[in-house]
C-alpha atoms as a PDB file:
ATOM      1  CA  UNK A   1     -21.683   2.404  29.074  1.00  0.00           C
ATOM      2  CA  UNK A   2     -20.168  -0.154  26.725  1.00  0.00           C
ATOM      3  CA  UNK A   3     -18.495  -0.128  23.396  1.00  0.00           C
ATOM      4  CA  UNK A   4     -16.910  -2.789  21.074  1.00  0.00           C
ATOM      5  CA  UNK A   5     -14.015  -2.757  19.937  1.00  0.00           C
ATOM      6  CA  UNK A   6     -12.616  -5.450  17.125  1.00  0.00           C
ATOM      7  CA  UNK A   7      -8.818  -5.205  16.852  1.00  0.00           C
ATOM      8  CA  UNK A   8      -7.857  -6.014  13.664  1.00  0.00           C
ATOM      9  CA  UNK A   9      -5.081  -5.897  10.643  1.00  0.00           C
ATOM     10  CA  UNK A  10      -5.927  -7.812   7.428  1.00  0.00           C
ATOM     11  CA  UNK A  11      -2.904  -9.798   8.153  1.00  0.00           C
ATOM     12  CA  UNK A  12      -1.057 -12.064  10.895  1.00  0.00           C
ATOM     13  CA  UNK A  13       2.279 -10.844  12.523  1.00  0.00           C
ATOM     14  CA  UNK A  14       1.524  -7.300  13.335  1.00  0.00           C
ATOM     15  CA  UNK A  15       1.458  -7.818  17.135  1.00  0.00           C
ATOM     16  CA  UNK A  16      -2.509  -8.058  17.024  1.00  0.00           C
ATOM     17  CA  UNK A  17      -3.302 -10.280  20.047  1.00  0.00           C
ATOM     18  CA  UNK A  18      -0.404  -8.693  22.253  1.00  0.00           C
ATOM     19  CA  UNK A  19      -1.924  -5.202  21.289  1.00  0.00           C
ATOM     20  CA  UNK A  20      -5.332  -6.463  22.952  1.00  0.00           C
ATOM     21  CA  UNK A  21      -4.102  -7.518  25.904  1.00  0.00           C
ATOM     22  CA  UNK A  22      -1.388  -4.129  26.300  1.00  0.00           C
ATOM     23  CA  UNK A  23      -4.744  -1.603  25.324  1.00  0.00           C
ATOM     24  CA  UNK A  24      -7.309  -3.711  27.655  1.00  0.00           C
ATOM     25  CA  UNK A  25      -4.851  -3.662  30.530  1.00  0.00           C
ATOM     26  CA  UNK A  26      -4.154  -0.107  30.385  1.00  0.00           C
ATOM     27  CA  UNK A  27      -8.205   0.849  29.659  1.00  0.00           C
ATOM     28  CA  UNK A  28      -8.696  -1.103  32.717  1.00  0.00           C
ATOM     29  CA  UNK A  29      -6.291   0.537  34.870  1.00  0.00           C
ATOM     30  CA  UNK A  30      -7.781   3.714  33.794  1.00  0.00           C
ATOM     31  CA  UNK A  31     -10.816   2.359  35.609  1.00  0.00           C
ATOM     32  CA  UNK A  32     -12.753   0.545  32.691  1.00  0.00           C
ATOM     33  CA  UNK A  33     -13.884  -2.817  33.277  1.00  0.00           C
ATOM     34  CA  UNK A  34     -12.810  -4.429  30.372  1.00  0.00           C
ATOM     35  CA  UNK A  35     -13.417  -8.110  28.775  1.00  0.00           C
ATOM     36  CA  UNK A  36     -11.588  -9.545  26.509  1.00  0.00           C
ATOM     37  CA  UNK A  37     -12.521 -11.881  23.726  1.00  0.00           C
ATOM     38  CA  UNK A  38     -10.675 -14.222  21.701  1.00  0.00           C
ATOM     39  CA  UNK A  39     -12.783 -14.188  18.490  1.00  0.00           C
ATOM     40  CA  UNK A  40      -9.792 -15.535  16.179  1.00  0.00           C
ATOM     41  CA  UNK A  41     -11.680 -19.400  16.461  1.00  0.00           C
ATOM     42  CA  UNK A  42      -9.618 -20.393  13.596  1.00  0.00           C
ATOM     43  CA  UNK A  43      -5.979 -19.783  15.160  1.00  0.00           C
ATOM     44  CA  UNK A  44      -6.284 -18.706  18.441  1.00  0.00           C
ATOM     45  CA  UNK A  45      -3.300 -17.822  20.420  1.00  0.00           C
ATOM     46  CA  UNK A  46      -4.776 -15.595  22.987  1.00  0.00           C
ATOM     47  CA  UNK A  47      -4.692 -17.938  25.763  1.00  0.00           C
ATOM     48  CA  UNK A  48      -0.752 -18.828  25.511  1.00  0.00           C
ATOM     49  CA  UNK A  49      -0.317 -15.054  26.295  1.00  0.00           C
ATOM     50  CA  UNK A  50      -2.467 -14.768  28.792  1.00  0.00           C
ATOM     51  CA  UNK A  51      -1.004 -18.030  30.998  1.00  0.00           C
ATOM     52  CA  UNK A  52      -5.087 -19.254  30.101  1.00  0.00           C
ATOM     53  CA  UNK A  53      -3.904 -22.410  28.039  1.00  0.00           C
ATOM     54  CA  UNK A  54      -4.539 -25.445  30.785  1.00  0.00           C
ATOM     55  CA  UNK A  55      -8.273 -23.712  31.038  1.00  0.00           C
ATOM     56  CA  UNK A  56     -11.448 -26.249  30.848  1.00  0.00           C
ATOM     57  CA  UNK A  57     -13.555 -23.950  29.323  1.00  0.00           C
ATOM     58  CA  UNK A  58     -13.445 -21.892  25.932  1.00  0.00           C
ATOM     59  CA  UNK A  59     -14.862 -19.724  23.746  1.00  0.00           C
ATOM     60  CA  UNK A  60     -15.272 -22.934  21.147  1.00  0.00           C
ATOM     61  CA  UNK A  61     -17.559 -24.101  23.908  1.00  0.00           C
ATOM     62  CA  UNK A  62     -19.500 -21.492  23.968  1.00  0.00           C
ATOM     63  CA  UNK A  63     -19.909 -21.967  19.970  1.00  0.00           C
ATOM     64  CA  UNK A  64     -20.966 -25.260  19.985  1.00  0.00           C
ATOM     65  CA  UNK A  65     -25.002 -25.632  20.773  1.00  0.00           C
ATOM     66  CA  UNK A  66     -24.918 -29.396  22.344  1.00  0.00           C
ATOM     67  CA  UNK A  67     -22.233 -28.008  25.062  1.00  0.00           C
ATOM     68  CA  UNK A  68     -23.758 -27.427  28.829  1.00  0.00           C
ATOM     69  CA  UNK A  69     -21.102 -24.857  29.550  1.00  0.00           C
ATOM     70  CA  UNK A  70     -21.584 -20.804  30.468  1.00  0.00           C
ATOM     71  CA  UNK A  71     -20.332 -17.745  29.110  1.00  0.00           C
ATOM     72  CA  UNK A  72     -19.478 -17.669  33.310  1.00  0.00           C
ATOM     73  CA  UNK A  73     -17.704 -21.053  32.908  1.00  0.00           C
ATOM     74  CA  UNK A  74     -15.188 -19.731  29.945  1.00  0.00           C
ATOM     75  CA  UNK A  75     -14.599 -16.137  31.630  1.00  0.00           C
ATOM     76  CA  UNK A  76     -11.589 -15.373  33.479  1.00  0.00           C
ATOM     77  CA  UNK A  77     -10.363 -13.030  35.939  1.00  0.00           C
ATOM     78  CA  UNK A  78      -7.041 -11.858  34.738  1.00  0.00           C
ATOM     79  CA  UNK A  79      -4.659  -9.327  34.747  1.00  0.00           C
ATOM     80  CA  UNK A  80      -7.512  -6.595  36.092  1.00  0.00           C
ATOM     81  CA  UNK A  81      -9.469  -8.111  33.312  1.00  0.00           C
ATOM     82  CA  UNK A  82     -12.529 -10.560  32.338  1.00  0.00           C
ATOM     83  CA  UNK A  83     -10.712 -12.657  29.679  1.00  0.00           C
ATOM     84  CA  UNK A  84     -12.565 -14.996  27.409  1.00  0.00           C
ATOM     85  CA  UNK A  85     -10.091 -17.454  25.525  1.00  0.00           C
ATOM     86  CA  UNK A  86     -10.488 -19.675  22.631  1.00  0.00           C
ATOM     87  CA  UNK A  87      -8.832 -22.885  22.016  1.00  0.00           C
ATOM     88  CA  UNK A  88      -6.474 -24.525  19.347  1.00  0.00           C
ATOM     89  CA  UNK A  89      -8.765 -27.631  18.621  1.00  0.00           C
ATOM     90  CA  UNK A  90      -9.461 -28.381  14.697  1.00  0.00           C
ATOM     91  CA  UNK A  91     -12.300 -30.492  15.510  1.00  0.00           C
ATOM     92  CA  UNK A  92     -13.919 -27.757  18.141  1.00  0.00           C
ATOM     93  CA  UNK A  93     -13.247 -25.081  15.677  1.00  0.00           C
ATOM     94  CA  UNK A  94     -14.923 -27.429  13.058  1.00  0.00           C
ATOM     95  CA  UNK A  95     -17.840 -27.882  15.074  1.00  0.00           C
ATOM     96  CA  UNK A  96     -18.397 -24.324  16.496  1.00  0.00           C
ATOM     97  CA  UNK A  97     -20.738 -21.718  14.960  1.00  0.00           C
ATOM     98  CA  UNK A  98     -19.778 -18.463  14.519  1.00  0.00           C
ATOM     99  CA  UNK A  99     -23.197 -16.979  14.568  1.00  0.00           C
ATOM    100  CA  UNK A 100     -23.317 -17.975  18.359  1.00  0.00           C
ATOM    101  CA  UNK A 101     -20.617 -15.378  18.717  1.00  0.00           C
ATOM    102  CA  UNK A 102     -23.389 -12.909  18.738  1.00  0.00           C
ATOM    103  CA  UNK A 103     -25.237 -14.085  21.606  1.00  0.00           C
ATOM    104  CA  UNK A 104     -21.892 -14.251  23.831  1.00  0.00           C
ATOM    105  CA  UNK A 105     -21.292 -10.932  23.054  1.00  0.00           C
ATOM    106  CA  UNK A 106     -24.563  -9.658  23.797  1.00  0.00           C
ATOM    107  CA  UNK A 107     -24.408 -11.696  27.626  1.00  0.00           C
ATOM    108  CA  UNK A 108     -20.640 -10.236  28.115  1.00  0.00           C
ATOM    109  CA  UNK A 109     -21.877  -6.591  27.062  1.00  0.00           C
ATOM    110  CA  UNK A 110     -23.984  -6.953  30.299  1.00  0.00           C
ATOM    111  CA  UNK A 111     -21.540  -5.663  33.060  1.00  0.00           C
ATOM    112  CA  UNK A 112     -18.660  -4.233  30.534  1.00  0.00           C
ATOM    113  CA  UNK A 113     -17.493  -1.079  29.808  1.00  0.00           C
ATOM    114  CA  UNK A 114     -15.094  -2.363  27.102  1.00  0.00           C
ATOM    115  CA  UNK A 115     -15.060  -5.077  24.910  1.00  0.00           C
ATOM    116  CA  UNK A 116     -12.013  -6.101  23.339  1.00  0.00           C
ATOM    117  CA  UNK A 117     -12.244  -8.442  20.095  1.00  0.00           C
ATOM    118  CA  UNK A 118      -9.401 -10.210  18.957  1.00  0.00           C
ATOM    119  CA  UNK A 119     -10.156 -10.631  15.507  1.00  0.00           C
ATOM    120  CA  UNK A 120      -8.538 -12.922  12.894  1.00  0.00           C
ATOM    121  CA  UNK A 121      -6.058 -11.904  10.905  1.00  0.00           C
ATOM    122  CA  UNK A 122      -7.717 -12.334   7.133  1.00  0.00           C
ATOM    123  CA  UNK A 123     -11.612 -11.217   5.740  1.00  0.00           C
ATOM    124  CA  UNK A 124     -11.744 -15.309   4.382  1.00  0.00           C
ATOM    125  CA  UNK A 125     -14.965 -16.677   6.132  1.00  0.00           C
ATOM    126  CA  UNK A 126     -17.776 -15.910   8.023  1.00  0.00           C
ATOM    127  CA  UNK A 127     -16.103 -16.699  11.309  1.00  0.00           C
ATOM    128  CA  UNK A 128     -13.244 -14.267  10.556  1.00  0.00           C
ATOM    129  CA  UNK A 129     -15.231 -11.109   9.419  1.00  0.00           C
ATOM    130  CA  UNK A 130     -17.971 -11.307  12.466  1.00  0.00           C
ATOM    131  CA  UNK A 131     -16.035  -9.996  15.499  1.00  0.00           C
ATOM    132  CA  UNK A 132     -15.607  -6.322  13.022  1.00  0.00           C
ATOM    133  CA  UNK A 133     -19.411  -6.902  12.248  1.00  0.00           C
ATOM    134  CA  UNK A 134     -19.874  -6.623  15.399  1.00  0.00           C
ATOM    135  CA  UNK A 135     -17.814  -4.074  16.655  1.00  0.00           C
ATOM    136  CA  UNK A 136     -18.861  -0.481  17.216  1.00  0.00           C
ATOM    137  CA  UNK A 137     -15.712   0.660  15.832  1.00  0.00           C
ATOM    138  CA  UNK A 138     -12.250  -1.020  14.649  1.00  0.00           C
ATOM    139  CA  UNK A 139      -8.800  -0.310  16.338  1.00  0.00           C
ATOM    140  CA  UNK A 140      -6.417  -1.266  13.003  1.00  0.00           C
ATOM    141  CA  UNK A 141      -3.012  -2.803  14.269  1.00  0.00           C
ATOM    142  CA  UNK A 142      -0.792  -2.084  11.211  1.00  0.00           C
ATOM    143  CA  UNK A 143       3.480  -2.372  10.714  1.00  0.00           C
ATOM    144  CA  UNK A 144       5.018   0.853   9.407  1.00  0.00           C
ATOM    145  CA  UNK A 145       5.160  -0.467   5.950  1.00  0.00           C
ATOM    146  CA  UNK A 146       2.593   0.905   2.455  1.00  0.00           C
ATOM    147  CA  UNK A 147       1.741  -2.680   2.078  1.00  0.00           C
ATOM    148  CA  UNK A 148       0.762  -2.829   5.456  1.00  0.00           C
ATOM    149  CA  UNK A 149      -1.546  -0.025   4.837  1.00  0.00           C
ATOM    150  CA  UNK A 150      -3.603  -1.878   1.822  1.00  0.00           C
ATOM    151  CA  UNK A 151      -4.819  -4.361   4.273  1.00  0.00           C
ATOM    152  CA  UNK A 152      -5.314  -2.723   6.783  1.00  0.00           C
ATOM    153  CA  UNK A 153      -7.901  -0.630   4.204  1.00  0.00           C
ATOM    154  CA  UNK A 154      -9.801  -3.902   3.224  1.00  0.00           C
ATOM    155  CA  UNK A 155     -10.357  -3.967   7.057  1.00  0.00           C
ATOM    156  CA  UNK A 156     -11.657  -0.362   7.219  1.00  0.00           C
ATOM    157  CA  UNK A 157     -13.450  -0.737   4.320  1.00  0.00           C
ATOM    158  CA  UNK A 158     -15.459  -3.961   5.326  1.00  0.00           C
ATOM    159  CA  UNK A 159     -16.388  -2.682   8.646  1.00  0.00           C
ATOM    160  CA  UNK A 160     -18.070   0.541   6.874  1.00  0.00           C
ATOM    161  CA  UNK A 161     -20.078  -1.156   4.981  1.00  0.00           C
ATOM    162  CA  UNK A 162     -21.913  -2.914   8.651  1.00  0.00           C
ATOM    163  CA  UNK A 163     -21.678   0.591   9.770  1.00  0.00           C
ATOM    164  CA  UNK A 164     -18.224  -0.447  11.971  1.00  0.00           C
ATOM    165  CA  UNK A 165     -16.162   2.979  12.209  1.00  0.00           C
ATOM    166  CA  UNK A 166     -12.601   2.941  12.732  1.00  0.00           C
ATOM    167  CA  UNK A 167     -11.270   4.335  15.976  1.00  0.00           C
ATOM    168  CA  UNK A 168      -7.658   4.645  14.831  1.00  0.00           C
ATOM    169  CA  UNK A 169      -4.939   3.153  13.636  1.00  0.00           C
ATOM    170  CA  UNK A 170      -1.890   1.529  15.956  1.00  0.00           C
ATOM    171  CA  UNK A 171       0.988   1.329  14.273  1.00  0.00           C
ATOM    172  CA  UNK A 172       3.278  -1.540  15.878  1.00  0.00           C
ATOM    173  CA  UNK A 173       6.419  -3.242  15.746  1.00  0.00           C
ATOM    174  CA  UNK A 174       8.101   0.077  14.838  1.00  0.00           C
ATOM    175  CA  UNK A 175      11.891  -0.519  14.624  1.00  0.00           C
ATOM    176  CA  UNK A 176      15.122   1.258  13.698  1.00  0.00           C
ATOM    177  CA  UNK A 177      15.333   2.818  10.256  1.00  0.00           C
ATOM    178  CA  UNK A 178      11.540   2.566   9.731  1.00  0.00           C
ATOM    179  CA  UNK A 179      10.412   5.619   7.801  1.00  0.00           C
ATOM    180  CA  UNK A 180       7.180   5.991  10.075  1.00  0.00           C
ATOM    181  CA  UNK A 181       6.575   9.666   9.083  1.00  0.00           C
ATOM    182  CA  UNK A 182       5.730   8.777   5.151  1.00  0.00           C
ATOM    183  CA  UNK A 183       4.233   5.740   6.311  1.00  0.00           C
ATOM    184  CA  UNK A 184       1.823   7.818   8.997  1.00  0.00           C
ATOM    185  CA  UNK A 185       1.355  10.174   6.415  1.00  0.00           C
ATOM    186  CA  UNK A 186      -0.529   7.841   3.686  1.00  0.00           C
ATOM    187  CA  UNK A 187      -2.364   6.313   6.766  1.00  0.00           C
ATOM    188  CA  UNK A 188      -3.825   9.751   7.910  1.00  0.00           C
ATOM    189  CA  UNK A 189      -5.417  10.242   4.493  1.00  0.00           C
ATOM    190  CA  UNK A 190      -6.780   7.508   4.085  1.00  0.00           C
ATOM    191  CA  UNK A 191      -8.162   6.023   7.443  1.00  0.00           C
ATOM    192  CA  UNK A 192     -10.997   7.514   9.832  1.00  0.00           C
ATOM    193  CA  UNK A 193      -9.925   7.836  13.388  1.00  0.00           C
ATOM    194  CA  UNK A 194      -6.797   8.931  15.297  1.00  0.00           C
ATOM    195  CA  UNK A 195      -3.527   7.838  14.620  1.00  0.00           C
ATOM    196  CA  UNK A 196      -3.652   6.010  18.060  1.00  0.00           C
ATOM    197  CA  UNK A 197       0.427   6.157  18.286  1.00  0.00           C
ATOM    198  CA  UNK A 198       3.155   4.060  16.826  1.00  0.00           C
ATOM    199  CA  UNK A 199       4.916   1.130  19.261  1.00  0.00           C
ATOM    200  CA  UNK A 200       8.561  -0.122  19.163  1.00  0.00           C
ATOM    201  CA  UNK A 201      10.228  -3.597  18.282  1.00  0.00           C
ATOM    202  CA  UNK A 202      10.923  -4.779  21.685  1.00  0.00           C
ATOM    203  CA  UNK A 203      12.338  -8.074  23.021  1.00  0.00           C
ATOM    204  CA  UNK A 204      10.103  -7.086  25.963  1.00  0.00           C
ATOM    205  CA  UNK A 205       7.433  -8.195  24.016  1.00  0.00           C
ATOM    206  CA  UNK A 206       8.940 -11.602  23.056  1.00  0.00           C
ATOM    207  CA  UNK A 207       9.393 -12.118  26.446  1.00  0.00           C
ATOM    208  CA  UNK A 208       6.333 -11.620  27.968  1.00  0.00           C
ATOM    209  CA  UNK A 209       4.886 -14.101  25.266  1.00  0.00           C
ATOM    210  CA  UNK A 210       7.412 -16.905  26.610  1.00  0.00           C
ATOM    211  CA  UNK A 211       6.363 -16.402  30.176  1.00  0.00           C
ATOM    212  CA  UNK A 212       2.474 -16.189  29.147  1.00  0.00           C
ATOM    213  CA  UNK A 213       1.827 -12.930  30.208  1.00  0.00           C
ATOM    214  CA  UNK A 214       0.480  -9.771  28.906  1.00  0.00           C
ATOM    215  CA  UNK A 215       3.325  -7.210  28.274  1.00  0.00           C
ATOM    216  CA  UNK A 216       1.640  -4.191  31.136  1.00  0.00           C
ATOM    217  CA  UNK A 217       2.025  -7.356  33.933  1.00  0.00           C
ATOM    218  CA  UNK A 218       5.291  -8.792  32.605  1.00  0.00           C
ATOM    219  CA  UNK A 219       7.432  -5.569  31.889  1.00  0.00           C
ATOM    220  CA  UNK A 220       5.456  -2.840  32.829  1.00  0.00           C
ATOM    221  CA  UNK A 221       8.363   0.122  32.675  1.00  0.00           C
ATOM    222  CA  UNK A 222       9.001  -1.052  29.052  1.00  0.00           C
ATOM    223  CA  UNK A 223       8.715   1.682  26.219  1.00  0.00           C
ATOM    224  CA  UNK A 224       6.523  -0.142  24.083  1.00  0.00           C
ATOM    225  CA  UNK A 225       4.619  -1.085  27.707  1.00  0.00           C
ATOM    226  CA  UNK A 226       4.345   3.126  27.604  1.00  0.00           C
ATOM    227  CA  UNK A 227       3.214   3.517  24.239  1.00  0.00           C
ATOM    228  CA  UNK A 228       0.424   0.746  24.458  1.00  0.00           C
ATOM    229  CA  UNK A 229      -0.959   2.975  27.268  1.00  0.00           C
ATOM    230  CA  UNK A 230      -0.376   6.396  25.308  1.00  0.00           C
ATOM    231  CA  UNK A 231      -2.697   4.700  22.863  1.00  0.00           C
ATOM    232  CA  UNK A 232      -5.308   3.572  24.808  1.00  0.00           C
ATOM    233  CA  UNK A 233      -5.281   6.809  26.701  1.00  0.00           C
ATOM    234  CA  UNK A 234      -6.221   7.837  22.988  1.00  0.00           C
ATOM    235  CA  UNK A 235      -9.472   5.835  22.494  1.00  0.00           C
ATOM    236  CA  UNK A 236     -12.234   7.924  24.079  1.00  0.00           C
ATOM    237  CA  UNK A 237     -14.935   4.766  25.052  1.00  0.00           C
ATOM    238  CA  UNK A 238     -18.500   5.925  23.855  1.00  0.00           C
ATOM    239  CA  UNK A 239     -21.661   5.644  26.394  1.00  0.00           C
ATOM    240  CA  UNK A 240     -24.152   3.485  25.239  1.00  0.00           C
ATOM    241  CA  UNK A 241     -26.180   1.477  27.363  1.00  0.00           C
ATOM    242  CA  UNK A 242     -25.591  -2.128  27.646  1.00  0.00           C
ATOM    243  CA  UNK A 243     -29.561  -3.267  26.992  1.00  0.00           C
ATOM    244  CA  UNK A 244     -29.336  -0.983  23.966  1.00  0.00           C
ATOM    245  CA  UNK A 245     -25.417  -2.838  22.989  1.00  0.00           C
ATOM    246  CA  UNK A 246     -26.593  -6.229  23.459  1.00  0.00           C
ATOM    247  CA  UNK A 247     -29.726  -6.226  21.365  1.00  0.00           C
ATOM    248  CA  UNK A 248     -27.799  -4.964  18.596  1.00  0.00           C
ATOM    249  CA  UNK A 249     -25.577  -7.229  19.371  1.00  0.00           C
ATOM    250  CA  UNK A 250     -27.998 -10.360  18.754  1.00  0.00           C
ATOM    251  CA  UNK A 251     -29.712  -8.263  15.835  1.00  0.00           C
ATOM    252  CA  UNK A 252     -26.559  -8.249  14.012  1.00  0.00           C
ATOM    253  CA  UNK A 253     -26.520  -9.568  10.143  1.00  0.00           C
ATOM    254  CA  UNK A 254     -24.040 -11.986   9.542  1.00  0.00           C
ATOM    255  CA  UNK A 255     -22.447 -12.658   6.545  1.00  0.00           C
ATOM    256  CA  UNK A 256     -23.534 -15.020   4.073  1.00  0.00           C
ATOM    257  CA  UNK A 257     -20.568 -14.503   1.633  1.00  0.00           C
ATOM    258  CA  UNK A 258     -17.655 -12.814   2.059  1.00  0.00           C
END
């Protein structure tokens, strides 16, 4: 079996890329094996949390057609996971093409049973809406705010229309006074899925980004380390065979204006 998965928001700062690495961590511990991508090729940050950033080998490379270098070559074994990073170069980003992203999927669908997209914040460019083209279905990583909500919507609403479902929504960042409960409310009436569970501020989380780790290695006992795996515990991974996955994969329409 193997589904995709593009975690998204519809805007930077919700915990996106932390939220990847917490759900793929606890899917994998579950007994999954998981792979994670990096599709954010505009602003990657991916690698600094996963201790990946002196690595030879990226997802840009993989983007760029002149480049001898294998999907093998820029995967990682991390953290009970296959992690796939992308780098920080302007001039690689400039050079890559995102419709290559299509055929790495397909070649990393061959031995997953999850595949995790980290997908840009904003719906701006071809590069930035692929990863949810791709996806089976969207896991929507929103703070406990209305506005929050309306992006999160533009997300939900792209993905439909290239037949992208939305798994649920994770609501993150969750601190003291938030009113979650009116918040949850609007977002269960108006987005598909499960409300995959809400996770707290935590300075846990700022500290596992300084030491370049995913927050499930670095504090494992934390409560938001708990609710991350509550969630995932939440998103039931649909069988589909990987031939089947990766064809669509490659068949996939891309974008021409967004």
């Amino acid at each position: 079996m193997v589904e995709a998965f593009a975690v998204a928001s519809g805007k930077g700062g919700t915990g996106k890329t932390t939220a990847t690495l917490a759900l793929g961590m606890a899917l994998a511990d579950a007994g999954n094996a998981v792979t994670v991508v990096d599709a954010d090729t505009g602003m990657a940050n991916l690698l600094f949390h996963a201790g990946l950033d002196d690595v030879d080998a990226t997802l840009h490379d993989l983007l760029v057609a002149d480049r001898d270098v294998s999907v093998a070559d820029a995967s990682y074994e991390r953290f009970g996971m296959r992690v796939v990073p992308c780098g920080t170069g302007l001039a690689d980003f400039r050079a890559a093409d995102p419709e290559r992203l299509r055929g790495v999927a397909a070649e990393l669908a061959a031995d997953a049973d999850v595949l995790l997209l980290d997908s840009p914040a904003a719906l701006g460019s071809k590069s930035a809406v692929l990863p949810v083209v791709l996806a089976d279905r969207a896991v929507v990583v929103l703070e406990p705010t209305i506005p929050a909500l309306s992006d999160g919507l533009k997300v939900q609403e792209y993905g439909r229309s290239y037949s992208t479902e939305t798994a649920g929504v994770l609501f993150n960042r969750v601190g003291d006074g938030t009113d979650l409960d009116r918040v949850a409310e609007h977002a269960d009436r108006y987005f598909g899925g499960d409300r995959l569970g809400s996770v707290p501020e935590s300075e846990a989380v700022r500290a596992a980004r300084r030491a370049g780790e995913p927050l499930l290695a670095h504090a494992p006992d934390s409560d938001a380390a708990d609710a991350f795996r509550r969630a995932a515990a939440r998103l039931e991974v649909a069988e589909g065979g990987a031939d089947r996955v990766a064809d669509r994969f490659r068949a996939a329409v891309v974008p021409e204006d967004v």
